[in-house]
PDB file of N, CA and C in Angstrom:
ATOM      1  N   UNK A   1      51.718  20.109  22.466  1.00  0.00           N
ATOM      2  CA  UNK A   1      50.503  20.896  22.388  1.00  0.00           C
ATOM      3  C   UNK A   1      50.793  22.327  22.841  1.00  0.00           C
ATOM      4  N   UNK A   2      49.867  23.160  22.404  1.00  0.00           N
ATOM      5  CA  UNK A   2      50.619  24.724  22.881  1.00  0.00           C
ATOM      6  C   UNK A   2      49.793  24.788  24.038  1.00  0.00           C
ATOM      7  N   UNK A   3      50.535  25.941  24.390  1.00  0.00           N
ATOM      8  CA  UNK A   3      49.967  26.066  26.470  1.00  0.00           C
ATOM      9  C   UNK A   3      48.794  27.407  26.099  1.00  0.00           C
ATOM     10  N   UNK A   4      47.903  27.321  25.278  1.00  0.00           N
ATOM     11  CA  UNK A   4      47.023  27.814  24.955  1.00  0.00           C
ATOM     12  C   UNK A   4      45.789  27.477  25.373  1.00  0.00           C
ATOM     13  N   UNK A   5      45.846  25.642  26.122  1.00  0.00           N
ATOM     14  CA  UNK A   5      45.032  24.976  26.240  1.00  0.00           C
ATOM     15  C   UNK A   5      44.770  25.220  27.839  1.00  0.00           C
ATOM     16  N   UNK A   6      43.307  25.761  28.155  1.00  0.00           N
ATOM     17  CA  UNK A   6      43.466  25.990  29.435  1.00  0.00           C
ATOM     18  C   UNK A   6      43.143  24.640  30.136  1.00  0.00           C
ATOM     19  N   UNK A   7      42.858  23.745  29.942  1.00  0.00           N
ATOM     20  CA  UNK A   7      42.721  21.846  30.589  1.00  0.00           C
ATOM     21  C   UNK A   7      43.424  21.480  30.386  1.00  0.00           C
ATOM     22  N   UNK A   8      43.729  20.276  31.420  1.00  0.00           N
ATOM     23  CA  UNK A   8      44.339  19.342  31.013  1.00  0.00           C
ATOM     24  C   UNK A   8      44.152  17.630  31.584  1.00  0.00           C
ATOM     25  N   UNK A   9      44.441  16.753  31.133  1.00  0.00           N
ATOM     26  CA  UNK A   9      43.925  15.324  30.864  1.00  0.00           C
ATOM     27  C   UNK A   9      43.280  14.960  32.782  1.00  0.00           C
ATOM     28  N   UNK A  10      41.967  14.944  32.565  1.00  0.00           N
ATOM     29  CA  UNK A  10      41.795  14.847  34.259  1.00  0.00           C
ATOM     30  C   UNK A  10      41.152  15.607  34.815  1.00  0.00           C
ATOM     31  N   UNK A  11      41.099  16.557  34.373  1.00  0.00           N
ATOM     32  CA  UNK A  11      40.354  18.277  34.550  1.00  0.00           C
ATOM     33  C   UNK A  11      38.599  18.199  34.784  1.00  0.00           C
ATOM     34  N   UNK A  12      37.797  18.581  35.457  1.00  0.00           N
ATOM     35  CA  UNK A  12      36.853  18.682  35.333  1.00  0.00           C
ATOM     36  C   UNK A  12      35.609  19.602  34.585  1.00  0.00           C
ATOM     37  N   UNK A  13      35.104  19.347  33.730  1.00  0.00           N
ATOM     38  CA  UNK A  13      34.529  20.514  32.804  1.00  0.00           C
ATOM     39  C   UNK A  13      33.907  20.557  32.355  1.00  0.00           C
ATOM     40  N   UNK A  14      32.636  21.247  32.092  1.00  0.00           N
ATOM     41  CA  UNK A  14      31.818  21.519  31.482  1.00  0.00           C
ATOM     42  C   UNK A  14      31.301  22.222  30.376  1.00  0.00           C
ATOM     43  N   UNK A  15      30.548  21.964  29.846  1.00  0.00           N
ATOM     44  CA  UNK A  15      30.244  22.026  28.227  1.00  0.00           C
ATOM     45  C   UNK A  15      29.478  23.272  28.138  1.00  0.00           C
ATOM     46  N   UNK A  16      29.835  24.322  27.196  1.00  0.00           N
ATOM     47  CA  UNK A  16      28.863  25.729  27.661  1.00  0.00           C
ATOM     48  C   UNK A  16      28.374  26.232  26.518  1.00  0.00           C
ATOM     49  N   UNK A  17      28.619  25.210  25.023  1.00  0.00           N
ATOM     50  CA  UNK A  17      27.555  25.677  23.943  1.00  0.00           C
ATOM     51  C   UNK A  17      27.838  24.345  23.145  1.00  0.00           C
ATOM     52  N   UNK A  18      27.262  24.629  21.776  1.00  0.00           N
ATOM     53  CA  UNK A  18      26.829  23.418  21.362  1.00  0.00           C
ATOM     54  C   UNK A  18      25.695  22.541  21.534  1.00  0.00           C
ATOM     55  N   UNK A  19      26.101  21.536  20.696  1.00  0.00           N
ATOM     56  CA  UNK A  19      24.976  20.291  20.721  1.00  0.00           C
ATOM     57  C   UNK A  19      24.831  19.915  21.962  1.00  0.00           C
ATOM     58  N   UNK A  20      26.357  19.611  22.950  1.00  0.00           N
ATOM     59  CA  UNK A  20      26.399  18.876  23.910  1.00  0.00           C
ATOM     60  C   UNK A  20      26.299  20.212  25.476  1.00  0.00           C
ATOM     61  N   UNK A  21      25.730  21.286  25.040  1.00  0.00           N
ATOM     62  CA  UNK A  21      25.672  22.358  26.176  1.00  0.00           C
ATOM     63  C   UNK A  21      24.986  21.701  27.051  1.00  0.00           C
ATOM     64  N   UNK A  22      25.341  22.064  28.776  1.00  0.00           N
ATOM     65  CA  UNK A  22      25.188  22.101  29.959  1.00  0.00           C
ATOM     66  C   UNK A  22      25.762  20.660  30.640  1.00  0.00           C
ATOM     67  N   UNK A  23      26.405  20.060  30.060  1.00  0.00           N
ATOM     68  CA  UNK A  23      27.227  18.347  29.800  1.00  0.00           C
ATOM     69  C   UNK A  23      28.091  18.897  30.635  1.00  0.00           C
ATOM     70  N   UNK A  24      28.868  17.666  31.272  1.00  0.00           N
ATOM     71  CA  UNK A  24      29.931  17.307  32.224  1.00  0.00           C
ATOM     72  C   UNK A  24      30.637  16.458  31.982  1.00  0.00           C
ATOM     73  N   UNK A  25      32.059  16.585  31.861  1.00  0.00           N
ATOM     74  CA  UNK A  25      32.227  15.469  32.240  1.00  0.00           C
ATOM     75  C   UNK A  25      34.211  15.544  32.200  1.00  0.00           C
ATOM     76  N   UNK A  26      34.679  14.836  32.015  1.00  0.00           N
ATOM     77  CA  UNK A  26      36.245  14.972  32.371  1.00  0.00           C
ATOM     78  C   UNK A  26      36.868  14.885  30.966  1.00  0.00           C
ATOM     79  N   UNK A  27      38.223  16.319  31.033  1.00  0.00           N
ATOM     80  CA  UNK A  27      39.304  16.118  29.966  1.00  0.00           C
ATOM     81  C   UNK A  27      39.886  14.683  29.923  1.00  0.00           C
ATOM     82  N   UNK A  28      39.801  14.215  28.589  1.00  0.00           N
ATOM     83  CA  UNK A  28      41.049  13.027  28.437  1.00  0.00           C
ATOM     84  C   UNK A  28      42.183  12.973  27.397  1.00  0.00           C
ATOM     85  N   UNK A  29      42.520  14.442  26.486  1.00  0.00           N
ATOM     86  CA  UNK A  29      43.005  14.665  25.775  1.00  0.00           C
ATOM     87  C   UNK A  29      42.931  16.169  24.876  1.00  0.00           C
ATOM     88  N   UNK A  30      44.130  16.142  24.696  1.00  0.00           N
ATOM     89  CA  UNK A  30      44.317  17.788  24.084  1.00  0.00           C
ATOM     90  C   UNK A  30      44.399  17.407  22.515  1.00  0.00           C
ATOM     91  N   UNK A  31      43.398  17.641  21.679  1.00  0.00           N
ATOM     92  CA  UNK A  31      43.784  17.475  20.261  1.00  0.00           C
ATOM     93  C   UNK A  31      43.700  18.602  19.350  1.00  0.00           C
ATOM     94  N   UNK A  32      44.123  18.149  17.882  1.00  0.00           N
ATOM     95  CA  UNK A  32      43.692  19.517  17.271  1.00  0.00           C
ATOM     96  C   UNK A  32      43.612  18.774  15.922  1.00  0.00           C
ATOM     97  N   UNK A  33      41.683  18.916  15.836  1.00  0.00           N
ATOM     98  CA  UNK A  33      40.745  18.015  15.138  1.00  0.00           C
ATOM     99  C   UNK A  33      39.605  18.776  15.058  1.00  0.00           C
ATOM    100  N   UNK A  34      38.533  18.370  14.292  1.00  0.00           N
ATOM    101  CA  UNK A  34      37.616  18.539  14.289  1.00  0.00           C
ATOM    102  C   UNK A  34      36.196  18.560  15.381  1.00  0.00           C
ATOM    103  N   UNK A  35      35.916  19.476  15.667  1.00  0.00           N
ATOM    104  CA  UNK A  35      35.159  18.976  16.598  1.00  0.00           C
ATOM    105  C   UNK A  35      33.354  18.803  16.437  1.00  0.00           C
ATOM    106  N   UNK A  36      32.800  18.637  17.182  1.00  0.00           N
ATOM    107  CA  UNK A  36      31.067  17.510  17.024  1.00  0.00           C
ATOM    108  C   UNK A  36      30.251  19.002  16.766  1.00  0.00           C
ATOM    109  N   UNK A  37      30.542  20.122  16.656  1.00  0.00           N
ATOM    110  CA  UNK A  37      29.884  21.643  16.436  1.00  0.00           C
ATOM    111  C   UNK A  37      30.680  22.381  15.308  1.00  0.00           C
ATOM    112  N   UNK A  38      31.974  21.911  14.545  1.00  0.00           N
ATOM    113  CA  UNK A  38      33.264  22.351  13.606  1.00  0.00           C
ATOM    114  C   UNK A  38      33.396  21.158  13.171  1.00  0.00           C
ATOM    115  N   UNK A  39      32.211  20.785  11.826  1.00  0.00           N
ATOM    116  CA  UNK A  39      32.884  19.926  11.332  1.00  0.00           C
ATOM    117  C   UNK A  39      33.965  19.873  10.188  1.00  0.00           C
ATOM    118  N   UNK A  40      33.680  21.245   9.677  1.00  0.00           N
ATOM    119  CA  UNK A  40      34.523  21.501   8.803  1.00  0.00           C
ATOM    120  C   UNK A  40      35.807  21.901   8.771  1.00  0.00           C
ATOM    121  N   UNK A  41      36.148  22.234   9.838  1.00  0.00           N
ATOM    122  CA  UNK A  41      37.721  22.972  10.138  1.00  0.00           C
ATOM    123  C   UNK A  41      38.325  22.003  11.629  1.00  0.00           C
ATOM    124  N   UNK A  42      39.569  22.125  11.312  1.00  0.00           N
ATOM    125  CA  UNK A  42      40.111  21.608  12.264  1.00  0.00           C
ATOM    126  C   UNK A  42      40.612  22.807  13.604  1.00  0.00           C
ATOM    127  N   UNK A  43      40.417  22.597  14.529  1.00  0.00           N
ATOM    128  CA  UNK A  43      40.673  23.200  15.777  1.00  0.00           C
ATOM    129  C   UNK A  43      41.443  22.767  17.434  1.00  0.00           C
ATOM    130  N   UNK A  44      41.601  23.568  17.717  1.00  0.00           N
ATOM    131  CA  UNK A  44      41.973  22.736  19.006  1.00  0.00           C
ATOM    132  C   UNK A  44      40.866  22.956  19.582  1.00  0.00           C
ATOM    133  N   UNK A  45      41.311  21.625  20.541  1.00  0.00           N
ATOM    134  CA  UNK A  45      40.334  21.185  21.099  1.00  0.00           C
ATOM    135  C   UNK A  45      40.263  19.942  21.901  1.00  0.00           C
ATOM    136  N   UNK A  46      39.685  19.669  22.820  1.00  0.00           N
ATOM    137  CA  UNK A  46      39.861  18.059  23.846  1.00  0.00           C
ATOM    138  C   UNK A  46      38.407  17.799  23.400  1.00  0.00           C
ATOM    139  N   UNK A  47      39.273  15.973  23.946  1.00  0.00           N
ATOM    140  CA  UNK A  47      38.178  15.038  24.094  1.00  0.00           C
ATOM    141  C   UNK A  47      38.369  14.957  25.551  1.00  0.00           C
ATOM    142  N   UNK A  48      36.418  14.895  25.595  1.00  0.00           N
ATOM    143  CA  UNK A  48      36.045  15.051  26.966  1.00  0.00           C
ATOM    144  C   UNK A  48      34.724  13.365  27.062  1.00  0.00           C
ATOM    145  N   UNK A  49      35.196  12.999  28.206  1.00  0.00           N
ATOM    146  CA  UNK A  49      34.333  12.049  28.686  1.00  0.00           C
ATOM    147  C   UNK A  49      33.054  12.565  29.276  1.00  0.00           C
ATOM    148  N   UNK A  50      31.971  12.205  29.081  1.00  0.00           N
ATOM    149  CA  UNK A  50      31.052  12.798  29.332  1.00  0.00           C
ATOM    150  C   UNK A  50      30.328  12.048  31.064  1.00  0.00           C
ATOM    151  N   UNK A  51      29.740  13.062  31.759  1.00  0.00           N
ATOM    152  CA  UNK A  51      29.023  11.829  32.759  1.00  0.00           C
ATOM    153  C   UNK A  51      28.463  10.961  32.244  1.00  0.00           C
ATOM    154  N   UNK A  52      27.800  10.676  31.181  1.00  0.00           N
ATOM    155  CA  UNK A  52      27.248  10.037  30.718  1.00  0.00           C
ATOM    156  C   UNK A  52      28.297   8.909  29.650  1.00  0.00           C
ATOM    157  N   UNK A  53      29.233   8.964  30.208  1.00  0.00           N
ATOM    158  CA  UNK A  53      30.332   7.630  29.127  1.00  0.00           C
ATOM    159  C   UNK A  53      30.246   7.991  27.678  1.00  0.00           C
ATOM    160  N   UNK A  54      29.739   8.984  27.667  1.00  0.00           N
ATOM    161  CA  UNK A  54      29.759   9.100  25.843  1.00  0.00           C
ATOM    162  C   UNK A  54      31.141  10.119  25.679  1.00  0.00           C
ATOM    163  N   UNK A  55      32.114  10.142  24.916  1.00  0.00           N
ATOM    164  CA  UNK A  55      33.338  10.627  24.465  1.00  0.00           C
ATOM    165  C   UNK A  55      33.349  11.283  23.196  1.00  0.00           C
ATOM    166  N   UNK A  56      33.105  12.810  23.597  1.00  0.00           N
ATOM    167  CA  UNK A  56      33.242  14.002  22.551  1.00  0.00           C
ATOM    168  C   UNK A  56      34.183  14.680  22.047  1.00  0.00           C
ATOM    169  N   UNK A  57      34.198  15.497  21.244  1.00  0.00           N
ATOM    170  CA  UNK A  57      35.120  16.178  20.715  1.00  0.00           C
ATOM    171  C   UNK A  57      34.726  17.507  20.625  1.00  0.00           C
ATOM    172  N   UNK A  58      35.125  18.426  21.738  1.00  0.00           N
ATOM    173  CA  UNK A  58      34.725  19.930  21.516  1.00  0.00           C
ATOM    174  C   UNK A  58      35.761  21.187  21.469  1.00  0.00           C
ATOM    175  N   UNK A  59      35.305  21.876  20.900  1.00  0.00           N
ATOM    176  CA  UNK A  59      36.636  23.011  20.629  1.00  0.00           C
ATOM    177  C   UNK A  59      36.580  23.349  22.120  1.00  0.00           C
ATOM    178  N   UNK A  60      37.730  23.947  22.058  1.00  0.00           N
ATOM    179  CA  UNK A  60      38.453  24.763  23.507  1.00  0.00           C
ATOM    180  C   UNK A  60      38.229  26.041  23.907  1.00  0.00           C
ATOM    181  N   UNK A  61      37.014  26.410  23.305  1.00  0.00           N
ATOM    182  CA  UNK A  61      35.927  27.408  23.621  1.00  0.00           C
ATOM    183  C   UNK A  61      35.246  26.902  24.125  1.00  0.00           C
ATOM    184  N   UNK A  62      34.490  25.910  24.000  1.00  0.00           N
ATOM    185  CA  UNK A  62      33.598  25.395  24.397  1.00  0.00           C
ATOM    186  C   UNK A  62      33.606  25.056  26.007  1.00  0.00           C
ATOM    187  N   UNK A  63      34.042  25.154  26.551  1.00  0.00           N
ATOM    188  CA  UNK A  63      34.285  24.399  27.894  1.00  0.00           C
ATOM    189  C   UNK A  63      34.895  25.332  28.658  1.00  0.00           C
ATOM    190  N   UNK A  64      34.330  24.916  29.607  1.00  0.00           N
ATOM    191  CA  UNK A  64      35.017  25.731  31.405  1.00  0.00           C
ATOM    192  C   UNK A  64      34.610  24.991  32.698  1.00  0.00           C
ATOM    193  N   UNK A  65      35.200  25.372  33.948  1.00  0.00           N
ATOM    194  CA  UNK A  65      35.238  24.702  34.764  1.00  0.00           C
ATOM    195  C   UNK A  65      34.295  24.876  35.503  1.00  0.00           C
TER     196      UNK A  65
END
């Protein structure tokens, strides 16, 4: 993965636009996919566990600590 990615698997983080804005929850992977706000293009981006047990896919804009 390129070191472009400022998380990593474990990380704590929060969601700061999108569907899933003001969400929490923990990195569990660095991918480069589509994400739940980009469905059309592929991006980097992690899957993040949500507090809520639900497991998203958001670009790597999306998120900060």
């Amino acid at each position: 993965m390129s070191s472009s990615y400022r998380f990593s698997r474990g990380d704590k983080v929060r969601i700061i636009s999108g569907k899933h804005k003001g969400a929490s929850g923990t990195v569990d992977a660095k991918v480069f996919q589509r994400s739940a706000d980009l469905l059309d293009e592929h991006t980097p981006s992690y899957h993040v566990v949500l507090d809520s047990e639900l497991v998203v896919t958001v670009n790597m804009k999306q998120v900060d600590d």
